[in-house]
PDB file of N, CA and C in Angstrom:
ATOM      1  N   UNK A   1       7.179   9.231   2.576  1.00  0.00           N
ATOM      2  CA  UNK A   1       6.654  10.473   2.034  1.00  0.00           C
ATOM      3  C   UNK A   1       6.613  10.352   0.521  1.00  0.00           C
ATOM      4  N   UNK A   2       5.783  10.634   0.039  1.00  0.00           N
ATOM      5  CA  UNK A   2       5.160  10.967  -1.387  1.00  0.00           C
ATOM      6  C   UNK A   2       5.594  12.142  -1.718  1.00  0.00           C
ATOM      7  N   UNK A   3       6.782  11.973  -3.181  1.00  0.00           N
ATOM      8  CA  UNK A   3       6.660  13.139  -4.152  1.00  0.00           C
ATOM      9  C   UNK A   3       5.424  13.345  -5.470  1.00  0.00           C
ATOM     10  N   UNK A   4       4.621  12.486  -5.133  1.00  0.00           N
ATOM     11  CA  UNK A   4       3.968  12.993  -6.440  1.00  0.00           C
ATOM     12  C   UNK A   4       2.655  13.898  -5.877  1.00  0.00           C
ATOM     13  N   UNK A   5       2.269  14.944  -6.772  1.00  0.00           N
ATOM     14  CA  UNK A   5       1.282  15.899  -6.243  1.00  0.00           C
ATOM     15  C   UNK A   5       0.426  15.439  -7.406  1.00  0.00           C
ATOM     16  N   UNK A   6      -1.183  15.650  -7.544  1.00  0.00           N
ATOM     17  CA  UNK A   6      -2.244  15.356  -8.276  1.00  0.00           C
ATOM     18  C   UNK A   6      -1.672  16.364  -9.093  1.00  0.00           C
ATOM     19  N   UNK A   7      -2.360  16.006 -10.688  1.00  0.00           N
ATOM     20  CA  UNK A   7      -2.648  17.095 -11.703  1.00  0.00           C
ATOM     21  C   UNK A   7      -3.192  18.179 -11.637  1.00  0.00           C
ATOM     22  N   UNK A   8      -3.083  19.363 -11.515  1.00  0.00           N
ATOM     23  CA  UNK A   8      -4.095  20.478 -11.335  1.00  0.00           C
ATOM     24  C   UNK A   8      -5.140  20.253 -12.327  1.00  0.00           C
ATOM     25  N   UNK A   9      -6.207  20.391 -11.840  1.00  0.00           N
ATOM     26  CA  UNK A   9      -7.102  20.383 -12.814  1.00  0.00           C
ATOM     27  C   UNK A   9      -8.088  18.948 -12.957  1.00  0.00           C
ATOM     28  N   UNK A  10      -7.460  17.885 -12.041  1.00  0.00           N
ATOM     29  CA  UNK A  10      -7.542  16.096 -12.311  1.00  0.00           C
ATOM     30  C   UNK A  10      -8.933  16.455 -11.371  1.00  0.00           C
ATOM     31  N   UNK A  11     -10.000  15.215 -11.470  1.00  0.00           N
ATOM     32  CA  UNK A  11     -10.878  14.821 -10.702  1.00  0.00           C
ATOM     33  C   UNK A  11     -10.539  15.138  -9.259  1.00  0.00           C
ATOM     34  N   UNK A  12      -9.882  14.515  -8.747  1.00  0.00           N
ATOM     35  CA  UNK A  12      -9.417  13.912  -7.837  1.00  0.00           C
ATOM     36  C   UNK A  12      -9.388  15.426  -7.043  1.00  0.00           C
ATOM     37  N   UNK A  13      -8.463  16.303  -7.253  1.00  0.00           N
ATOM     38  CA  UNK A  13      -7.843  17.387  -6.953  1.00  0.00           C
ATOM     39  C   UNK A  13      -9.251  18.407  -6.714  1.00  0.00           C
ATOM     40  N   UNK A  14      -9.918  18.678  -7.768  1.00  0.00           N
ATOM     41  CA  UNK A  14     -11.025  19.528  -7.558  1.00  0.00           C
ATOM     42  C   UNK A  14     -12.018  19.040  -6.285  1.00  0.00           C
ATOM     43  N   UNK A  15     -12.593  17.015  -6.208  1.00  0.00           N
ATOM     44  CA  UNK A  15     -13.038  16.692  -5.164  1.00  0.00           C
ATOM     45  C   UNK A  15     -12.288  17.508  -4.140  1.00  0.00           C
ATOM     46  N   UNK A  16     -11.199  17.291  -3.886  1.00  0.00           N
ATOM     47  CA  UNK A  16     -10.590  17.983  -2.102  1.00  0.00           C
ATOM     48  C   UNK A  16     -10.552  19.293  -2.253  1.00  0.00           C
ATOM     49  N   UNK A  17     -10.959  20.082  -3.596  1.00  0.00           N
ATOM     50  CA  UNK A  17     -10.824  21.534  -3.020  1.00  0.00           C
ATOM     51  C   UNK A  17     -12.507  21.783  -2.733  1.00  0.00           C
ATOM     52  N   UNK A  18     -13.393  21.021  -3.516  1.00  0.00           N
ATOM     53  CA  UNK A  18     -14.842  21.613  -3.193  1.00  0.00           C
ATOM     54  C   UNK A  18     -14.996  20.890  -1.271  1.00  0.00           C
ATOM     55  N   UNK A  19     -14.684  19.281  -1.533  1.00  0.00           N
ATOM     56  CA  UNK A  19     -14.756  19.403   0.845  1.00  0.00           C
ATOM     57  C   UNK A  19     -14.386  20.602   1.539  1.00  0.00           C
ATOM     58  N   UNK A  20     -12.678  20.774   1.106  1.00  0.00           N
ATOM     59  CA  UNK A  20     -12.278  21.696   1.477  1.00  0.00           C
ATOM     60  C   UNK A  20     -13.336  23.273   1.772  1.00  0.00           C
ATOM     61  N   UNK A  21     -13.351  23.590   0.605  1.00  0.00           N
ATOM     62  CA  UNK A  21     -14.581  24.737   0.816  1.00  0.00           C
ATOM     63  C   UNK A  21     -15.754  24.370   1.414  1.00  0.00           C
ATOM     64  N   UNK A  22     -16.350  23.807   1.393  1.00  0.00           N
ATOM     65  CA  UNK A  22     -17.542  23.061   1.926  1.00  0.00           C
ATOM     66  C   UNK A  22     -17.441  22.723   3.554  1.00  0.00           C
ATOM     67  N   UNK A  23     -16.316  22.759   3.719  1.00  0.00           N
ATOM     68  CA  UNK A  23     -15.940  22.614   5.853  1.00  0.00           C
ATOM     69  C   UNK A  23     -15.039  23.841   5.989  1.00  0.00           C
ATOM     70  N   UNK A  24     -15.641  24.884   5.267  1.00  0.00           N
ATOM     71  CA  UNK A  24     -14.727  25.679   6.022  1.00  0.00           C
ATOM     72  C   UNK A  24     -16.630  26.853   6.288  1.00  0.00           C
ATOM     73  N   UNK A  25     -16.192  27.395   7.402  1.00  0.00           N
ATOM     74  CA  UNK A  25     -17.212  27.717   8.355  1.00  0.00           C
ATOM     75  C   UNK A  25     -18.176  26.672   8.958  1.00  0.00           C
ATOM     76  N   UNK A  26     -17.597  25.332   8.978  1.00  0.00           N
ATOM     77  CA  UNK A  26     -18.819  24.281   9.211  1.00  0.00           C
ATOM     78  C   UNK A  26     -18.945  23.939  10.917  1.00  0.00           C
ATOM     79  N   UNK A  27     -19.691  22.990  11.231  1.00  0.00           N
ATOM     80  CA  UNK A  27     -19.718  22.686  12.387  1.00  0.00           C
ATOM     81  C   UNK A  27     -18.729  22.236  13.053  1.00  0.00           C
ATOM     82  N   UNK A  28     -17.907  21.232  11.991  1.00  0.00           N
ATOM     83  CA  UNK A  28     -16.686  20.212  12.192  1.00  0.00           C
ATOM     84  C   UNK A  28     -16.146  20.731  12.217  1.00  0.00           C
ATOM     85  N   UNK A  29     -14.908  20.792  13.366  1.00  0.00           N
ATOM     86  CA  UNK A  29     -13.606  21.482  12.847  1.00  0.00           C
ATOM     87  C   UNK A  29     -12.634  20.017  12.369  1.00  0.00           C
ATOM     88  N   UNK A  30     -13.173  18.872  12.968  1.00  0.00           N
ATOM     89  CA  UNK A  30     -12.305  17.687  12.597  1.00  0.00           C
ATOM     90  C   UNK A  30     -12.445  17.718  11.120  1.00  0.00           C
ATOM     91  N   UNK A  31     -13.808  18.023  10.427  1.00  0.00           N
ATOM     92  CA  UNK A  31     -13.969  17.612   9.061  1.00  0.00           C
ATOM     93  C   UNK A  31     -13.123  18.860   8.554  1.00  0.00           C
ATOM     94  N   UNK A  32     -12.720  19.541   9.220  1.00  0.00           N
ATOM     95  CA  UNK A  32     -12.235  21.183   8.327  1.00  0.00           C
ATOM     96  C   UNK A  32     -10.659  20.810   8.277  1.00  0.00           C
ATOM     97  N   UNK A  33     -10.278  19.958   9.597  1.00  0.00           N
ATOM     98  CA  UNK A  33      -9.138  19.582   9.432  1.00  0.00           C
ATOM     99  C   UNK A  33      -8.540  18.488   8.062  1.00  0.00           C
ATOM    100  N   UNK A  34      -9.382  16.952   8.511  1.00  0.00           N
ATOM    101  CA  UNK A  34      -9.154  16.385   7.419  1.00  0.00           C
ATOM    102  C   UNK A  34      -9.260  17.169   5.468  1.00  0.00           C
ATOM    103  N   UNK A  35     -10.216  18.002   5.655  1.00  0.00           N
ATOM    104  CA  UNK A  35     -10.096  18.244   4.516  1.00  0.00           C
ATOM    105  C   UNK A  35      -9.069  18.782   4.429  1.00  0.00           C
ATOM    106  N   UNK A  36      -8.660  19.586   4.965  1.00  0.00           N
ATOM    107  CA  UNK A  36      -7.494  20.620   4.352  1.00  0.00           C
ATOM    108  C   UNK A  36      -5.917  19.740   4.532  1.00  0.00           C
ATOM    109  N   UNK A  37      -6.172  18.591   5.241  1.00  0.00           N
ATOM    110  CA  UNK A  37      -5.008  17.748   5.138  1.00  0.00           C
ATOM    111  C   UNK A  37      -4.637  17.045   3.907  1.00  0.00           C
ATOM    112  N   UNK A  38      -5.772  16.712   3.007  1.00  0.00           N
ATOM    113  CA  UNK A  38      -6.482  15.999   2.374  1.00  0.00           C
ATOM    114  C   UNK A  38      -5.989  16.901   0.985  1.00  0.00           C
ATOM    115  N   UNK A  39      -6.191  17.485   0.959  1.00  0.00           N
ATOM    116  CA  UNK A  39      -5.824  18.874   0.176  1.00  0.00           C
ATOM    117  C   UNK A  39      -4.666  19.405  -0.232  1.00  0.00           C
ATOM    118  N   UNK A  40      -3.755  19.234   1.095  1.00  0.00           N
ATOM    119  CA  UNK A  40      -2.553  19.693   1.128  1.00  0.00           C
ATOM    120  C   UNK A  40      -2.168  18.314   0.558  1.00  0.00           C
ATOM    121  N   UNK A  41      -2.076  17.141   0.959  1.00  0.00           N
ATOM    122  CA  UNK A  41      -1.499  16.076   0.460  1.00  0.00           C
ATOM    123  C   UNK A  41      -1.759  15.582  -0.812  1.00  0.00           C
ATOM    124  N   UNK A  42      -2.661  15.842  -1.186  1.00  0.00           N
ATOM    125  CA  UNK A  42      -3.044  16.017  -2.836  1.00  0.00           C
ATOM    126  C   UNK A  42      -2.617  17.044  -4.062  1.00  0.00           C
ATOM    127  N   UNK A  43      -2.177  17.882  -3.257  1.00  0.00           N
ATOM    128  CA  UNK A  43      -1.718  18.962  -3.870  1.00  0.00           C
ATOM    129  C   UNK A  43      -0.287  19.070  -3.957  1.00  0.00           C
ATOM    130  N   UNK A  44       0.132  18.991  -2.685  1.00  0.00           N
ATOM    131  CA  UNK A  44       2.218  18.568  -2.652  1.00  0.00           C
ATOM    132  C   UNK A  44       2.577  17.522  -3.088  1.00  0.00           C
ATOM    133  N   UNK A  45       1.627  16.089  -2.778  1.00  0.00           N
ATOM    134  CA  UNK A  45       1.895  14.871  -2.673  1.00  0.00           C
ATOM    135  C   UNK A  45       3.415  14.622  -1.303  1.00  0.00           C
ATOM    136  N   UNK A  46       2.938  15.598  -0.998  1.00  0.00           N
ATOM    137  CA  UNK A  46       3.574  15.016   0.704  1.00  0.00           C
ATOM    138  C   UNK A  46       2.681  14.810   1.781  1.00  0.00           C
ATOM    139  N   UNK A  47       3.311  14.213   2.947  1.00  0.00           N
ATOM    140  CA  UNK A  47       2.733  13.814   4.199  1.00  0.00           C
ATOM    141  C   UNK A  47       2.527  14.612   5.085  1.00  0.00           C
ATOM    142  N   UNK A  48       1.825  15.307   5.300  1.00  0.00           N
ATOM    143  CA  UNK A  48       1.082  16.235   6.537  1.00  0.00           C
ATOM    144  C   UNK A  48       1.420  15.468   7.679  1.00  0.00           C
ATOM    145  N   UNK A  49       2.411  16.364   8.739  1.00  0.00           N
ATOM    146  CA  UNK A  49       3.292  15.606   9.920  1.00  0.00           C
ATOM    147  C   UNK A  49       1.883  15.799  11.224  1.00  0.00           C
ATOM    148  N   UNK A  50       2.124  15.071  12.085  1.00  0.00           N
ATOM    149  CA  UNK A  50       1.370  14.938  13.109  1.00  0.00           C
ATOM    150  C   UNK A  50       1.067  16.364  13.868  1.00  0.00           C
ATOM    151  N   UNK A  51       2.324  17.028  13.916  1.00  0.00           N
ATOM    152  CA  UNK A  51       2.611  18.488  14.153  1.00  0.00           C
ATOM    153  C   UNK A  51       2.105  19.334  13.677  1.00  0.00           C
ATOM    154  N   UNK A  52       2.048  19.035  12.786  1.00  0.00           N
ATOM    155  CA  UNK A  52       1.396  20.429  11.299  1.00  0.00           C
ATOM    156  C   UNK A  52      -0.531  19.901  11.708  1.00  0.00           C
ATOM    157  N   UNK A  53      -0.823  18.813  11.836  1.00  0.00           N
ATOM    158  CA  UNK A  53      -1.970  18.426  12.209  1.00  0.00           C
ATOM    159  C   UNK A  53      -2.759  19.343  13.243  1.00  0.00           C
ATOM    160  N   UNK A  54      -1.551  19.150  14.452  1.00  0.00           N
ATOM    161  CA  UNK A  54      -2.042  19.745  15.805  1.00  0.00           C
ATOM    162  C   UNK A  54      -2.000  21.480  15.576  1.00  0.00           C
ATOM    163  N   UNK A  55      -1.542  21.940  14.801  1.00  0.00           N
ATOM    164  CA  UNK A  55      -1.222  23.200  14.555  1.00  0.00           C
ATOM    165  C   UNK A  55      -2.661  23.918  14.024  1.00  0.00           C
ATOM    166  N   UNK A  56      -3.492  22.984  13.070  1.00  0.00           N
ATOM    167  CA  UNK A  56      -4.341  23.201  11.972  1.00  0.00           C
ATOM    168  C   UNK A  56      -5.480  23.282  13.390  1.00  0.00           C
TER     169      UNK A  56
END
């Protein structure tokens, strides 16, 4: 598990919040998932558990 979380504000960080928005009402729910996993792990810099996956 990863303690480091992205910079607010960094490249990186804004990419996963615009997917993020961008799959949410979409066709995918897989793509709605990864993003927001994607998101969360960029943002905590922790590991999104398999559990928390199936939950989403």
């Amino acid at each position: 598990m990863s303690n480091t979380a992205i910079v607010e504000g960094s490249a990186e960080l804004d990419a996963a919040r615009a997917r993020y928005r961008a799959s949410i009402g979409g066709d995918s729910h897989e793509e709605f998932v990864a993003a927001k996993v994607a998101l969360i792990e960029l943002g905590t810099g922790r590991t999104v558990s398999e559990e928390e996956i199936d939950y989403l």
